[in-house]
Protein backbone atom coordinates (compact mmCIF):
# COMPACT_ATOMS: atom_id res chain seq x y z
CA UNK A 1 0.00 0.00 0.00
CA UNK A 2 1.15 3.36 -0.77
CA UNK A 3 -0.55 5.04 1.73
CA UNK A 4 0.14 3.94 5.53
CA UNK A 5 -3.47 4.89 6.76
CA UNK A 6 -4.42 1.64 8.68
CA UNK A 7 -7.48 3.52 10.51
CA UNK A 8 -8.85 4.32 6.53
CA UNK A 9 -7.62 0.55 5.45
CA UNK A 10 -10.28 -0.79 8.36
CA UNK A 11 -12.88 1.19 7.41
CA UNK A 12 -13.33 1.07 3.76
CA UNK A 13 -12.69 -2.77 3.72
CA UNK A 14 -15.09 -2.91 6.89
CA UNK A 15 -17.37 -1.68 4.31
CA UNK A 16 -16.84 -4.08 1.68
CA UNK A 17 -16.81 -7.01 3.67
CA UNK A 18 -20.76 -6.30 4.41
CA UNK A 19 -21.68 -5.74 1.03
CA UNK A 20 -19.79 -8.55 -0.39
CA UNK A 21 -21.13 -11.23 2.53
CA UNK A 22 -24.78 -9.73 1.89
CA UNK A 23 -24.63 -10.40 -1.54
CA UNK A 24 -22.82 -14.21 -1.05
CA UNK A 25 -19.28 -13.59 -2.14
CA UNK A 26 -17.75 -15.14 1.22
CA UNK A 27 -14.04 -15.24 -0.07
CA UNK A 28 -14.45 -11.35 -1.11
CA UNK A 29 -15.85 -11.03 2.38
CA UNK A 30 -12.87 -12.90 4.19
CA UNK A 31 -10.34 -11.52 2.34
CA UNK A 32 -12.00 -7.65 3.60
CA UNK A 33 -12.41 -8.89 7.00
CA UNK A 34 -8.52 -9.79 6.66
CA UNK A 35 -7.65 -6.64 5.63
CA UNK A 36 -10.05 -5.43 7.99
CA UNK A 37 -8.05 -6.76 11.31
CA UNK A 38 -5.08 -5.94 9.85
CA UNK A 39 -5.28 -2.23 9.55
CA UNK A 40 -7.19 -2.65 12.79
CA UNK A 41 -4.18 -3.86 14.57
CA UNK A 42 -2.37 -0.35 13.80
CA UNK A 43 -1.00 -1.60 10.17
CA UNK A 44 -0.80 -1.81 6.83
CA UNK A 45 2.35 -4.11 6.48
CA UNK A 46 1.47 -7.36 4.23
CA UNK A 47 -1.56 -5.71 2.43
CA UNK A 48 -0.34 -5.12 -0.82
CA UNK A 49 -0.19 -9.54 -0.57
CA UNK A 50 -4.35 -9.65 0.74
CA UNK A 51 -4.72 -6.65 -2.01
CA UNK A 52 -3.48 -9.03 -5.16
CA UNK A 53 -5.55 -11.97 -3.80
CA UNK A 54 -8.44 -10.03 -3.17
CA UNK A 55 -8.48 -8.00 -6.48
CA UNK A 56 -8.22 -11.52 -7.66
CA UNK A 57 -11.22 -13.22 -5.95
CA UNK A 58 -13.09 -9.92 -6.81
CA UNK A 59 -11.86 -10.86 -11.01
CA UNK A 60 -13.61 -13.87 -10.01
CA UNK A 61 -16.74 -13.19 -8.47
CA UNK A 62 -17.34 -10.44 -11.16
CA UNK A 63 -16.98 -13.72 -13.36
CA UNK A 64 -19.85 -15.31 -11.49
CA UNK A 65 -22.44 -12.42 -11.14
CA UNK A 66 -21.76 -12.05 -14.81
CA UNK A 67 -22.81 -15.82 -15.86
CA UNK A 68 -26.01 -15.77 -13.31
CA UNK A 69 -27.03 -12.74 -15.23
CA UNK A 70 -26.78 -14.07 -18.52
CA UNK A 71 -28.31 -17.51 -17.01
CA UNK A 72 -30.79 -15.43 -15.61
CA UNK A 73 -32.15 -13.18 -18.72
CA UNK A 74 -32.40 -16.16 -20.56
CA UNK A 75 -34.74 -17.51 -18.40
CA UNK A 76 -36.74 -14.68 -19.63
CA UNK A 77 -35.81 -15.00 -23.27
CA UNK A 78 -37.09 -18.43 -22.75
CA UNK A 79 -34.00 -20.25 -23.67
């Protein structure tokens, strides 16, 4: 991380981990909550690490949500 604002790092991924666990993307969530304790505990050292794996589950559940929409309008189209 560039910036060594651990109070900031807790609260935006505090943020993220609720809307990612409300909408059922538990990894997303636990990899926030991670990043959540850790700038919690007074730091940001080893979040540029949780930052490539959780830009990486995000890549991933963006994936998902993208094939349940498609699934999802077809339903509609009647395919």
């Amino acid at each position: 991380m560039a910036d060594d604002d651990a109070a900031r790092l807790a609260a935006e991924a505090h943020g993220v981990k609720g809307s990612a666990l409300n909408i059922g993307l538990p990894v997303v969530g636990s990899l926030a909550g991670d990043l959540e304790h850790l700038g919690r505990a007074g730091g940001t050292a080893g979040a540029d690490d949780l930052l490539l794996r959780f830009e990486a589950a995000l890549e991933d559940a963006e994936e998902g949500l993208l094939a349940y929409q498609e699934w999802y309008r077809s339903l509609a189209a009647g395919d």
